[in-house]
Protein backbone atom coordinates (compact mmCIF):
# COMPACT_ATOMS: atom_id res chain seq x y z
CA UNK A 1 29.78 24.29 -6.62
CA UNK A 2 30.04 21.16 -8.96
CA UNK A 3 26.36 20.54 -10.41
CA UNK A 4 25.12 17.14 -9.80
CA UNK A 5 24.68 14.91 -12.94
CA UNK A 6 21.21 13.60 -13.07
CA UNK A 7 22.64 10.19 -12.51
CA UNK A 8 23.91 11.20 -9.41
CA UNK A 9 20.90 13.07 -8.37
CA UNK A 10 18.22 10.18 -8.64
CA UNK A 11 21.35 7.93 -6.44
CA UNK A 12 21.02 10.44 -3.73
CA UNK A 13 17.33 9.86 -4.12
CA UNK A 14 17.25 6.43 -3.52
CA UNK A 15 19.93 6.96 -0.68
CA UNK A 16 17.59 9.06 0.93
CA UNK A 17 14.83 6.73 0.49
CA UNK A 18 16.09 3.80 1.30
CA UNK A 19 17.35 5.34 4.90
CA UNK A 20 13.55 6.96 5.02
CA UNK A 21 11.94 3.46 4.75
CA UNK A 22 14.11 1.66 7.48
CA UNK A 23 14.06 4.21 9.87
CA UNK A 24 10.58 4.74 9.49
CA UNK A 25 9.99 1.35 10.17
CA UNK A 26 12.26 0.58 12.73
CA UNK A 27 11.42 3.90 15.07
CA UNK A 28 7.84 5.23 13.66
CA UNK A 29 7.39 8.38 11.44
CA UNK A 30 7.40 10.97 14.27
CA UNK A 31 10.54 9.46 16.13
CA UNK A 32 12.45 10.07 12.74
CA UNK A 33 14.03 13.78 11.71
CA UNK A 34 15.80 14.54 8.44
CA UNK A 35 18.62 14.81 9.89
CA UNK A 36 18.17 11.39 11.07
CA UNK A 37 17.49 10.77 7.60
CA UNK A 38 20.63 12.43 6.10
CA UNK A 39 23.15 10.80 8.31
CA UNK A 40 21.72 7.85 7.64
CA UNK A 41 22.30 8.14 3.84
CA UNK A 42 25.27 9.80 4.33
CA UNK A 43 24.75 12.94 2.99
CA UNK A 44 24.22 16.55 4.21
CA UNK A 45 20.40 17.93 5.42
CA UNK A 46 20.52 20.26 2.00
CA UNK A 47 20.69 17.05 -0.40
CA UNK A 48 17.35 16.28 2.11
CA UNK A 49 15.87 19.54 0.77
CA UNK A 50 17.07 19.35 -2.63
CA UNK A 51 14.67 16.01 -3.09
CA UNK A 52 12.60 16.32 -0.47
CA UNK A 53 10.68 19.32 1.45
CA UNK A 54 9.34 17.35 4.73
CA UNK A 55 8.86 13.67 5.81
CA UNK A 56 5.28 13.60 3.95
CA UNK A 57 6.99 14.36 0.63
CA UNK A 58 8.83 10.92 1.94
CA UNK A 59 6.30 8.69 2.68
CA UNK A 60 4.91 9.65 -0.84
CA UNK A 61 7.88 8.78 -2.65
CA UNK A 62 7.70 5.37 -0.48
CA UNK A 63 4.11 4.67 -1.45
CA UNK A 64 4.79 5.27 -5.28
CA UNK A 65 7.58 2.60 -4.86
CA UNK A 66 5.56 0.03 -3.16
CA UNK A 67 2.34 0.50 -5.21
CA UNK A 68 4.08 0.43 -8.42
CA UNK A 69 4.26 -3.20 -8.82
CA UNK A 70 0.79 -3.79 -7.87
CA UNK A 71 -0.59 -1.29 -10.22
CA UNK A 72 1.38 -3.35 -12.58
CA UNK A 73 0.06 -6.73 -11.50
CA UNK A 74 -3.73 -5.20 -11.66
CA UNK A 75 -3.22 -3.79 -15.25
CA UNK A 76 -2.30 -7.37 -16.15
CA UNK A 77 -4.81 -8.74 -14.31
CA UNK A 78 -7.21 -6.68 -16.53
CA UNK A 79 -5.35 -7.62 -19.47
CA UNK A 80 -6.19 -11.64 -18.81
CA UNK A 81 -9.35 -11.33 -17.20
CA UNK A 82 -11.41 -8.56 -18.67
CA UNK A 83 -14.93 -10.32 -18.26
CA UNK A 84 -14.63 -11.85 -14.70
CA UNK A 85 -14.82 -8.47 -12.09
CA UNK A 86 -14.77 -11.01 -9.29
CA UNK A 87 -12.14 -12.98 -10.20
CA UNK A 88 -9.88 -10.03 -10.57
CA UNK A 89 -11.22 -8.51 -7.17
CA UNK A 90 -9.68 -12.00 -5.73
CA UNK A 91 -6.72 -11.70 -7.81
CA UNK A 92 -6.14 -8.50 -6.35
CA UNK A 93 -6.88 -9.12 -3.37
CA UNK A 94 -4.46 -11.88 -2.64
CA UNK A 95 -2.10 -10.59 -4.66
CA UNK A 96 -2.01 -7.26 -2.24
CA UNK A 97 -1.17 -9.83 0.48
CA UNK A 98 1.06 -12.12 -1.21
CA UNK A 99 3.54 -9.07 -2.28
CA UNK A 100 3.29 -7.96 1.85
CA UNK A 101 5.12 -11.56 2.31
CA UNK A 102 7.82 -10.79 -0.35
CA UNK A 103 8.76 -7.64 -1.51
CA UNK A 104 10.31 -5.39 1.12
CA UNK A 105 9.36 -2.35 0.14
CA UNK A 106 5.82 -2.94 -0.02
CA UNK A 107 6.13 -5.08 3.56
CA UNK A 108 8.06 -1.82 5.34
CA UNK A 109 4.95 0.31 3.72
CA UNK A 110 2.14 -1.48 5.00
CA UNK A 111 4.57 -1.75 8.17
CA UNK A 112 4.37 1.93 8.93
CA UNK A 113 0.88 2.78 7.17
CA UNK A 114 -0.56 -0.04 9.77
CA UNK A 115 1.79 0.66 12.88
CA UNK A 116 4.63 3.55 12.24
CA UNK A 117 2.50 6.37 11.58
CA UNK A 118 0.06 9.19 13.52
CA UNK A 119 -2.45 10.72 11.87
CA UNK A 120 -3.15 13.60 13.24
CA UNK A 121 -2.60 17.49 11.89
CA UNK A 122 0.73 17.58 12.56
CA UNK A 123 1.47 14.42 9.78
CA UNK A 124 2.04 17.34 7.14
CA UNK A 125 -0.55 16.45 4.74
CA UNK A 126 0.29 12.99 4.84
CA UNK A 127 -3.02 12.03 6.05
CA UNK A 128 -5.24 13.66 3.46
CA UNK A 129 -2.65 12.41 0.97
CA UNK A 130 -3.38 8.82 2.03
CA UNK A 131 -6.80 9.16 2.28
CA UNK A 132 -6.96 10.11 -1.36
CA UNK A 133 -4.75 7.15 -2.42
CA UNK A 134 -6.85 5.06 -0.47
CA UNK A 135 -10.12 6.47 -1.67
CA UNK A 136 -9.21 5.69 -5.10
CA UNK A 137 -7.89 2.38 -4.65
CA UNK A 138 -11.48 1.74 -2.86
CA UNK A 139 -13.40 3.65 -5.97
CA UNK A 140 -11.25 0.74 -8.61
CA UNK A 141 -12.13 -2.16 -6.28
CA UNK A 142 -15.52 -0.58 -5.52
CA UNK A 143 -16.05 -0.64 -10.08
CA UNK A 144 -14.99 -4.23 -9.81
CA UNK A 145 -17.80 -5.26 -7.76
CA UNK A 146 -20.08 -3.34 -9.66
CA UNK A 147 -18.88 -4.88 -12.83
CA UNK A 148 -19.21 -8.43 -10.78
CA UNK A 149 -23.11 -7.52 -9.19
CA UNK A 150 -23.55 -6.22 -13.15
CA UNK A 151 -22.84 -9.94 -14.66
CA UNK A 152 -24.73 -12.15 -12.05
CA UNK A 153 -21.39 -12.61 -10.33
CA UNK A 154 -22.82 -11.39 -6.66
CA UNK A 155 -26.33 -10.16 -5.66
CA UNK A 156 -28.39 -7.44 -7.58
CA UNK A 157 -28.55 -5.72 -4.47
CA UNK A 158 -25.22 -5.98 -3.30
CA UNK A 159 -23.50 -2.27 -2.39
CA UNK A 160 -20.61 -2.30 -4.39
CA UNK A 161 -18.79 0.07 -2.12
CA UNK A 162 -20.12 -1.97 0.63
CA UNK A 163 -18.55 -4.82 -0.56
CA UNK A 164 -15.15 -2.86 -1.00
CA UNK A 165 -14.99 -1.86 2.33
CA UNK A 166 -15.39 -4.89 3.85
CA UNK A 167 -12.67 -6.37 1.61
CA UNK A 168 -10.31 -3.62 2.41
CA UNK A 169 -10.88 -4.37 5.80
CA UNK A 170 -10.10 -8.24 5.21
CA UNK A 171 -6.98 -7.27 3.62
CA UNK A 172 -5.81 -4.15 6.56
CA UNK A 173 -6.24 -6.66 9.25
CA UNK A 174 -4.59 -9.81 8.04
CA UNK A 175 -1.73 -7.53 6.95
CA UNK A 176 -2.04 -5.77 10.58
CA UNK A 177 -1.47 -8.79 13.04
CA UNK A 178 0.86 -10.87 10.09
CA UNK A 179 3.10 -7.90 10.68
CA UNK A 180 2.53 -7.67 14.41
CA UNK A 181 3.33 -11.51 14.60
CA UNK A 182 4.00 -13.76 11.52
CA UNK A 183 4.25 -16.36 13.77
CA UNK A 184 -0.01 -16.27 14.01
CA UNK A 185 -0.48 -17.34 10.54
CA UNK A 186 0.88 -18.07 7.13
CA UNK A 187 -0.06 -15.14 4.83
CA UNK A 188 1.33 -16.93 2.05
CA UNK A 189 -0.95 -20.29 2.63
CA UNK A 190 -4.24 -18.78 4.19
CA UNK A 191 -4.70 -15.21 2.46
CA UNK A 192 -6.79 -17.27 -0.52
CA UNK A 193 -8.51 -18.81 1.98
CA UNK A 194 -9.55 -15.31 4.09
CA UNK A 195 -10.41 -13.80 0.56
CA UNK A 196 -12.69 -16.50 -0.28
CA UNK A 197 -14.44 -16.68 2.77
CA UNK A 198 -15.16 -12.67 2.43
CA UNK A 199 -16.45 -13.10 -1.34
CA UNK A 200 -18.21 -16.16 -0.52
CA UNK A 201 -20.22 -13.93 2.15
CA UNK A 202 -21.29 -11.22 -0.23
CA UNK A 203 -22.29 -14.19 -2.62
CA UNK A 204 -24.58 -15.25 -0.26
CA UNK A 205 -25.77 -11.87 1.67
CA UNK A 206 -29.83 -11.75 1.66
């Protein structure tokens, strides 16, 4: 057997990946095999195996590829606002649902996080995997607002994980009916709007 050059290898990956990410958004996780996968990439189940061991190890693979631009947009976000915690919570915020509106993979993620996915036992770890993703993504914004309640930016006796689950939940339901139905709203005009309102809440919480 001819051994694969890497260059090769990480093209099958992306093969694989790419077929993943529309199939799992256009039938659901469950509805979707490997071998669904493979034919759709065009190559045989073993190349599946080679990369991947199960759909989990997919929807992994998928989240790195969404996140990573966000993780890039917060570290720069750091970068040019290191003393205002509540600015960059905004930042962050509406940048989360600005990227849902244009970049695709990030918009197919949140797609089948929010609607293509069961969580139940038989997700293959998926589930606790995304709960840990999550729960550290909560524990950053979660800092943030303890940073912000820290400078006189919110209430001294504002919960700062309080605060960060409310805004997660902001940000999981606009992104849950603008996928549903863009037609309801215009992410791209009223997510600064939705964010404010949220922060302007805590501001004033007694």
């Amino acid at each position: 057997m001819v051994r694969k050059t890497k260059a090769e290898a990480q093209q099958t990956r992306a093969l694989l990946l790419d077929a993943a990410e529309r199939l799992f958004s256009e039938r659901g996780v469950a509805q979707t095999t490997l071998n669904d996968i493979a034919t759709a990439a065009g190559v045989t189940r073993g190349a599946v195996y080679w990369h991947f061991q199960n759909k989990a190890d997919f929807i992994h693979a998928l989240w790195d590829q969404a996140v990573l631009p966000l993780e890039a947009s917060f570290e720069e976000l750091l970068q040019t606002l290191p003393d205002d915690p509540l600015g960059r919570v905004r930042a962050k915020a509406v940048t989360v649902l600005k990227q849902v509106v244009h970049d695709e993979h990030c918009r197919n993620m949140m797609s089948i996080i929010l609607h293509k996915c069961e969580y139940v036992e038989q997700a293959g770890g998926w589930r606790d995997a995304y709960l840990t993703k999550r729960g550290e993504c909560l524990a950053e914004f979660a800092e943030d607002f303890r940073q912000a309640v820290a400078l006189g930016q919110l209430p001294a006796h504002l919960d700062p994980h309080f605060a960060a689950i409310g805004l997660f939940a902001v940000v999981d339901g606009l992104c849950f009916h603008w996928l549903l139905n863009p037609a309801l709203f215009s992410m791209e005009e009223k997510a600064p709007l939705y964010i404010d309102s949220h922060l302007a809440g805590l501001a004033t919480q007694s």
